[in-house]
C-alpha atoms as a PDB file:
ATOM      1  CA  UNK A   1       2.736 -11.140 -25.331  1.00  0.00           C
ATOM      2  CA  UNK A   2       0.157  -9.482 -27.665  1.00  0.00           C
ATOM      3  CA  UNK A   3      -2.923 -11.816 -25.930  1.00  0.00           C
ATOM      4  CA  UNK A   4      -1.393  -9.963 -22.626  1.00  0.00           C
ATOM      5  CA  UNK A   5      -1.695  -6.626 -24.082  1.00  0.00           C
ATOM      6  CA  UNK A   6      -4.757  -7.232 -25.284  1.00  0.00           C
ATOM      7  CA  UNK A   7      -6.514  -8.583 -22.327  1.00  0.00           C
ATOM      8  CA  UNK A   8      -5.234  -5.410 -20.514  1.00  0.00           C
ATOM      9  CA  UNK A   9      -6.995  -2.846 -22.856  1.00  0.00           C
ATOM     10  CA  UNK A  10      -9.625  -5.264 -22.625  1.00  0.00           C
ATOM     11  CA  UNK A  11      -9.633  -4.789 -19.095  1.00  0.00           C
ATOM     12  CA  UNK A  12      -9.305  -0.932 -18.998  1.00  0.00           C
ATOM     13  CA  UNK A  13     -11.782  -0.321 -21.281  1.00  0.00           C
ATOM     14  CA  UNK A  14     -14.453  -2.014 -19.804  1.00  0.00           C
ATOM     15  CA  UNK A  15     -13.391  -0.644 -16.294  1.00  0.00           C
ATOM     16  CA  UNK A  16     -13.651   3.207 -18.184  1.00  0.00           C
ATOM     17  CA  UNK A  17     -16.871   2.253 -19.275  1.00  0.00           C
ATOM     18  CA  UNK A  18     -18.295   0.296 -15.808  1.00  0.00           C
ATOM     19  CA  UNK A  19     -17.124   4.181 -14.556  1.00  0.00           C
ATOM     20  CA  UNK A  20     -19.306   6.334 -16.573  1.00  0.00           C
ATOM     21  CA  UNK A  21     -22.194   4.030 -16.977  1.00  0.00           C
ATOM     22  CA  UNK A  22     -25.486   5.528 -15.950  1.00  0.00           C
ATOM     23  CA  UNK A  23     -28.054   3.721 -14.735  1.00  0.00           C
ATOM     24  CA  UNK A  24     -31.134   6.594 -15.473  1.00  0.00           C
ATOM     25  CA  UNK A  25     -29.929   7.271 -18.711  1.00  0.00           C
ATOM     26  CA  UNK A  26     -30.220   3.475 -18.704  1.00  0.00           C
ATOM     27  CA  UNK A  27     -33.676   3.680 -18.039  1.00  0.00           C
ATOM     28  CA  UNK A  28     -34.558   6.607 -20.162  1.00  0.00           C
ATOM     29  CA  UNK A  29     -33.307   4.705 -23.671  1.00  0.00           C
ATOM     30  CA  UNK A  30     -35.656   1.793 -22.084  1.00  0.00           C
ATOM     31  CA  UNK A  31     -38.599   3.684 -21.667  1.00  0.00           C
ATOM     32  CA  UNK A  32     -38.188   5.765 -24.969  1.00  0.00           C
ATOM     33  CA  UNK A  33     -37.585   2.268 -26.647  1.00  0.00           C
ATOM     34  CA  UNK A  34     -40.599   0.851 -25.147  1.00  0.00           C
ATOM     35  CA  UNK A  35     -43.247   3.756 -26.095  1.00  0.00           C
ATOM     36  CA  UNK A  36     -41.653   3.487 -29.716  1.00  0.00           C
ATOM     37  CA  UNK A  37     -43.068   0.235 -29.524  1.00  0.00           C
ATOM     38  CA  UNK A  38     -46.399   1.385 -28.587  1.00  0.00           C
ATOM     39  CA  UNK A  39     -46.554   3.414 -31.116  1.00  0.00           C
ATOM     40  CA  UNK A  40     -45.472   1.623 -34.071  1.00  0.00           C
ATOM     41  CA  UNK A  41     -48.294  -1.220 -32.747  1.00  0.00           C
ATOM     42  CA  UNK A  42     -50.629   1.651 -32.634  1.00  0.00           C
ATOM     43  CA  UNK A  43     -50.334   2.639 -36.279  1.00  0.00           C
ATOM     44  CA  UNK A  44     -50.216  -1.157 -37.356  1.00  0.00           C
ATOM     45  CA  UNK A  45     -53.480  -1.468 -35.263  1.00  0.00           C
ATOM     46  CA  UNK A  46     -55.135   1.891 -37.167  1.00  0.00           C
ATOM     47  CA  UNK A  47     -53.663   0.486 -41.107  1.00  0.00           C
ATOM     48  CA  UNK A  48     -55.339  -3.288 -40.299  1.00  0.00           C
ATOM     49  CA  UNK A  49     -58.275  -1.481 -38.771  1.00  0.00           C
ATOM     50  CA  UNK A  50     -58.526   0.550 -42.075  1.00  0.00           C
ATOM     51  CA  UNK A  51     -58.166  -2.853 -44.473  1.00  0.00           C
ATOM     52  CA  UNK A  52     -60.346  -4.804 -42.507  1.00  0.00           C
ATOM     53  CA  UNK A  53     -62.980  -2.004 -42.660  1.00  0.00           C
ATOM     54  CA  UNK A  54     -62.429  -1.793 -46.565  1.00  0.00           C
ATOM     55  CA  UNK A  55     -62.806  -5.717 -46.522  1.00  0.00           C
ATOM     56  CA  UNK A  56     -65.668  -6.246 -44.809  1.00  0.00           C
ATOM     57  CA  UNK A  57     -67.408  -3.788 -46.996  1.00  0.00           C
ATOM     58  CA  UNK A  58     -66.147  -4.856 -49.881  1.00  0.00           C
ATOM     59  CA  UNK A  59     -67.233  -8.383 -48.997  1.00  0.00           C
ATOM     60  CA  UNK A  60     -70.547  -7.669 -48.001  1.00  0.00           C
ATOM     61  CA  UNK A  61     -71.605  -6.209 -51.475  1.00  0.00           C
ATOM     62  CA  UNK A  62     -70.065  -9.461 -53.335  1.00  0.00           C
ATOM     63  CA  UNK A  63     -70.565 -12.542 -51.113  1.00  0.00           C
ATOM     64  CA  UNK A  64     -72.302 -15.554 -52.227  1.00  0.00           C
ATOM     65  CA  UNK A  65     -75.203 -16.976 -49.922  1.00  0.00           C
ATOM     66  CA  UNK A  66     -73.938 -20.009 -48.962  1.00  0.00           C
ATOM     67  CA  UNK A  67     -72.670 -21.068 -45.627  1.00  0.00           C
ATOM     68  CA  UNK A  68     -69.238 -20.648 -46.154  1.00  0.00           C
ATOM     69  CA  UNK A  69     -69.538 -17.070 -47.620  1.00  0.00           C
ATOM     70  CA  UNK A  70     -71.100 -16.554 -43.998  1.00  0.00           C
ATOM     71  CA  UNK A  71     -68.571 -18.067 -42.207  1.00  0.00           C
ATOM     72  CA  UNK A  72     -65.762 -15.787 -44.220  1.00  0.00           C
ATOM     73  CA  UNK A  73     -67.697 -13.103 -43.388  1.00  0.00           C
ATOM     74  CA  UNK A  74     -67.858 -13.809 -39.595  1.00  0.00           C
ATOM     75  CA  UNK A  75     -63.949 -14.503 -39.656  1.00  0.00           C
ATOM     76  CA  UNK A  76     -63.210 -10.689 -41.407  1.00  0.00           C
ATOM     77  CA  UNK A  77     -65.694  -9.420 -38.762  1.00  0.00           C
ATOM     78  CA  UNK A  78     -63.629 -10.945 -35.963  1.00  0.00           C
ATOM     79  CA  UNK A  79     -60.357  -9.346 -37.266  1.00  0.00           C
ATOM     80  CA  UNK A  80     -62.159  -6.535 -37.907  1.00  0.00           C
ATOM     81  CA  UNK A  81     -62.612  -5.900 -33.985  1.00  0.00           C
ATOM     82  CA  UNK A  82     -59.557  -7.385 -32.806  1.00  0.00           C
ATOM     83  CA  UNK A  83     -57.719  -4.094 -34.591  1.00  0.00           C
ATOM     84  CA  UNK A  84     -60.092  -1.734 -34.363  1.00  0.00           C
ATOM     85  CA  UNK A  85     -61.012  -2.378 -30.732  1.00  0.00           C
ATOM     86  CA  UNK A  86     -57.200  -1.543 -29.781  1.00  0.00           C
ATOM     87  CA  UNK A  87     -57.675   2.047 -30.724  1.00  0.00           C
END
């Protein structure tokens, strides 16, 4: 007897809620959830961009002259645009 009472304020409840659901308020939290997004990958995109610019500097002034150093240095280069050309 209590499953059946249960499964009928199951039932009613999501019926209420089928009845006041609104599609463009749907779409709304979707959209506002979506240029959150955007923005929190913008400002991860503007800190790397910062560290990678600190990096490469840094690296510059201390690297050995071998071809290794040279090959580190291309690699920060390479993350250094892949940030800083999203902004």
């Amino acid at each position: 007897m209590k499953k059946i009472i249960l499964l009928v304020a199951m039932i009613a409840t999501s019926l209420l809620a089928a009845e006041k659901f609104d599609p463009e308020m749907w779409s709304a939290f979707v959209k506002s959830q979506e240029k959150n997004k955007l923005s929190d990958e913008q400002k991860e995109n503007e800190r790397m961009c910062v560290i990678c610019k600190k990096k490469v500097t840094q690296y510059k002034v201390e690297m050995r002259d071998d071809d290794l150093a040279i090959a580190t240095l291309k690699n920060y280069e390479r993350r250094l645009n892949q940030y800083c050309s999203k902004l």
